[in-house]
C-alpha atoms as a PDB file:
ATOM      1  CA  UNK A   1       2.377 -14.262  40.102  1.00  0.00           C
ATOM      2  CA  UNK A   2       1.741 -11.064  38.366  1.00  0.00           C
ATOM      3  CA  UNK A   3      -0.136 -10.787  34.788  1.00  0.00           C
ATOM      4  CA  UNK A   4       1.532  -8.654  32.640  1.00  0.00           C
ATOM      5  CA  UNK A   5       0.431  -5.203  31.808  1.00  0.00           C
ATOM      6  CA  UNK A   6      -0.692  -4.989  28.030  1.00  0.00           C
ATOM      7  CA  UNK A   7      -0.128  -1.692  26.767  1.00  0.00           C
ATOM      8  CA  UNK A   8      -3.314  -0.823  24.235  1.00  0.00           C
ATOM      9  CA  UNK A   9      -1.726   2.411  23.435  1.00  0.00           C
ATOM     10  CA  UNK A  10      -0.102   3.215  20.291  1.00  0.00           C
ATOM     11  CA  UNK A  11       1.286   6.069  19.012  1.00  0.00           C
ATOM     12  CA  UNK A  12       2.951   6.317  15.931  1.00  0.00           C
ATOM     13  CA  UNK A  13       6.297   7.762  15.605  1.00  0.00           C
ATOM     14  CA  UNK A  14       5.050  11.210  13.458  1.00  0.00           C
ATOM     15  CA  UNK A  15       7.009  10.371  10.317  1.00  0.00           C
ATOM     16  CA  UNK A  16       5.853   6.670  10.427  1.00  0.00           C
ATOM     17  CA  UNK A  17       2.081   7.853  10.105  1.00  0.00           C
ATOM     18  CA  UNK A  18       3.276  10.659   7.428  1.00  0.00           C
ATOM     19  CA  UNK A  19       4.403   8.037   4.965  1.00  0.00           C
ATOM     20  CA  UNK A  20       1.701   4.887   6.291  1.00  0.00           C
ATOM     21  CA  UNK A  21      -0.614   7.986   5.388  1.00  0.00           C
ATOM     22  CA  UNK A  22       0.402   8.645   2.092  1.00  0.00           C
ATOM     23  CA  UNK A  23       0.645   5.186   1.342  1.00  0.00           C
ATOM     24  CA  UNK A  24      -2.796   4.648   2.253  1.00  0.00           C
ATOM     25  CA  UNK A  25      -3.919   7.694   0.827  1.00  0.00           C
ATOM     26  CA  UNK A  26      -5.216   8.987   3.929  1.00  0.00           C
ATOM     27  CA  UNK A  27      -3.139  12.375   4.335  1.00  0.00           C
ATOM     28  CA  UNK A  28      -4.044  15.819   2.803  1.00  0.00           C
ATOM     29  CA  UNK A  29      -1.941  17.745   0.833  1.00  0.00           C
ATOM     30  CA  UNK A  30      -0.225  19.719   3.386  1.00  0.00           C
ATOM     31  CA  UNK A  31       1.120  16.359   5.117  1.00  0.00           C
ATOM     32  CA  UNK A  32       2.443  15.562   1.621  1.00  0.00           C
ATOM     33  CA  UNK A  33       4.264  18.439   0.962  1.00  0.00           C
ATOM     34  CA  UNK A  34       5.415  18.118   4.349  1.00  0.00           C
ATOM     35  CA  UNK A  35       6.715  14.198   3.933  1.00  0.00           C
ATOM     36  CA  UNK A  36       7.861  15.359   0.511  1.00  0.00           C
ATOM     37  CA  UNK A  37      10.129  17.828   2.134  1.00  0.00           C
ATOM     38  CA  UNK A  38      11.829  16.083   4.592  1.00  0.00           C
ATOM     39  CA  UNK A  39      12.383  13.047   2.362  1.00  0.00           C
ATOM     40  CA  UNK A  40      14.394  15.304   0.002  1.00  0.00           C
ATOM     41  CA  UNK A  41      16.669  16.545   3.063  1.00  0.00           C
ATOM     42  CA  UNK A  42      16.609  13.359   5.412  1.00  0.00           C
ATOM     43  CA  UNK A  43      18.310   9.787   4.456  1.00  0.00           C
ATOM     44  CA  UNK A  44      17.241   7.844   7.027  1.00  0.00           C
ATOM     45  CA  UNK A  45      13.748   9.242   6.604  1.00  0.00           C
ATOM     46  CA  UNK A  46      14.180   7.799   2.632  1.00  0.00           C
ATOM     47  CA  UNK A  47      15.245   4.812   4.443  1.00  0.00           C
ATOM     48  CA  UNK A  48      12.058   4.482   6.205  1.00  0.00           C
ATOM     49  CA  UNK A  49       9.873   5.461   3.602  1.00  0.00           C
ATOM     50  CA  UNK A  50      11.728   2.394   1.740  1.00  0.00           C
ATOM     51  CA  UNK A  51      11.587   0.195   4.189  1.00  0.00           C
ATOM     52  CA  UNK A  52       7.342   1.234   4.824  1.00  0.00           C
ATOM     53  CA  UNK A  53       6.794   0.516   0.784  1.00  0.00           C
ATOM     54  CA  UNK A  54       8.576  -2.677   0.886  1.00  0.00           C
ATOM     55  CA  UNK A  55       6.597  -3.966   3.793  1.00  0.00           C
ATOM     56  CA  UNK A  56       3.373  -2.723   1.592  1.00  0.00           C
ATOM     57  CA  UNK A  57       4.161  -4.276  -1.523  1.00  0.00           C
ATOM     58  CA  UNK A  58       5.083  -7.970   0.317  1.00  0.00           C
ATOM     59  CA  UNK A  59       1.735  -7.597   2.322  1.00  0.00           C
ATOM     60  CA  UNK A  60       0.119  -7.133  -0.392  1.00  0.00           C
ATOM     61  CA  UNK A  61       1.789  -9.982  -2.769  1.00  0.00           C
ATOM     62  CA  UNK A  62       1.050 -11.951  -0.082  1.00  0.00           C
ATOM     63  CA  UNK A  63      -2.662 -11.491   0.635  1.00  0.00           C
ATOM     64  CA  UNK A  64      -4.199 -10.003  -2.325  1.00  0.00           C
ATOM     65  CA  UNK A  65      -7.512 -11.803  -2.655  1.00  0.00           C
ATOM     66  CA  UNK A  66      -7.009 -14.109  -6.110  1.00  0.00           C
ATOM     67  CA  UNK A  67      -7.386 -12.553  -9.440  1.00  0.00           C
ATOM     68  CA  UNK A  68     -10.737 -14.371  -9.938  1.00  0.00           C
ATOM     69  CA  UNK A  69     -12.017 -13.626  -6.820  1.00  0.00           C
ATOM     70  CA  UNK A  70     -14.899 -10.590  -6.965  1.00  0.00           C
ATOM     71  CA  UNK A  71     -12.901  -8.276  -4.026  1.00  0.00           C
ATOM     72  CA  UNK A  72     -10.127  -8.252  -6.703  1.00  0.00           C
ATOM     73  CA  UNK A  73     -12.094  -6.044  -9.217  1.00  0.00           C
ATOM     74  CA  UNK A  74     -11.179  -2.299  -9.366  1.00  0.00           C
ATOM     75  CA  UNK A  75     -13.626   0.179  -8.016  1.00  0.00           C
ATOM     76  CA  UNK A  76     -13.385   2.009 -10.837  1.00  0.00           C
ATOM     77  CA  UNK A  77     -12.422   0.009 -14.238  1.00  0.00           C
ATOM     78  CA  UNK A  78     -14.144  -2.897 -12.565  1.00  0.00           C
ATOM     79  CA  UNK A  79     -12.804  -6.539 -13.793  1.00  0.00           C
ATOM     80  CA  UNK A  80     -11.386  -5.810 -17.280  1.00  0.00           C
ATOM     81  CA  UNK A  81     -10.551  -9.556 -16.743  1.00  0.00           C
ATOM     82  CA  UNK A  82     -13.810 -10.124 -18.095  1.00  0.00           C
ATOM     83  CA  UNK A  83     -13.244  -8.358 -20.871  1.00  0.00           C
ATOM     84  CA  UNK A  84     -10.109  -9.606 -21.847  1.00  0.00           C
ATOM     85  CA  UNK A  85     -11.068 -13.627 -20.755  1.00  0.00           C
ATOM     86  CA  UNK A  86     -10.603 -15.366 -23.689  1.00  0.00           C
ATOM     87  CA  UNK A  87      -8.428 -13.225 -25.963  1.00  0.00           C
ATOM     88  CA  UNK A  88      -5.304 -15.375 -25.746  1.00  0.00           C
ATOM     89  CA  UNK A  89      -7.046 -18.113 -27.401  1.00  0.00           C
ATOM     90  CA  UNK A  90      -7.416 -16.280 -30.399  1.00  0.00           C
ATOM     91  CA  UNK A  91      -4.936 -17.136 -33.692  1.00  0.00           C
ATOM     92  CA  UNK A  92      -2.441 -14.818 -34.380  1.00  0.00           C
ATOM     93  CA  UNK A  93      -3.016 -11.919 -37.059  1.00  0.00           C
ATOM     94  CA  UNK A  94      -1.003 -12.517 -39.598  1.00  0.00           C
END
């Protein structure tokens, strides 16, 4: 009996990487323009671009590390939920 062949190779239908790209902020300007323009002319490109963010936003609902854990901090504010721990225990103003 024959294994099957695993094919390793991957390539990316070009408007698939164009948007993955931009949503992972790895495309330079030029590429953007580029997506830009043939989101305003295409629907089924908008479709796809759709389709790409929605798959984004559910991956990362569903494994974003928790909002206590370190990895969750932002590079740049870092964890303003430090700063803000506590507030809501605080009476109103009146």
């Amino acid at each position: 009996m024959m294994e099957p062949q695993l094919n390793t190779e991957f390539d990316p239908d070009p408007l698939d990487a164009q948007i993955w790209g931009l949503i992972d902020q790895t495309i330079d300007n030029q590429e953007v323009a580029e997506l830009e323009t043939r989101l305003a002319s295409d629907q089924s490109a908008r479709e796809r671009y759709l389709a790409c963010c929605n798959l984004h936003a559910d991956l990362l609902a569903e494994f974003r590390p928790p909002v206590d854990s370190p990895a969750s901090a932002s590079p740049v504010l870092g964890s303003l939920a430090d700063v803000f721990r506590g507030i809501d225990d605080r009476p109103p103003v009146s």
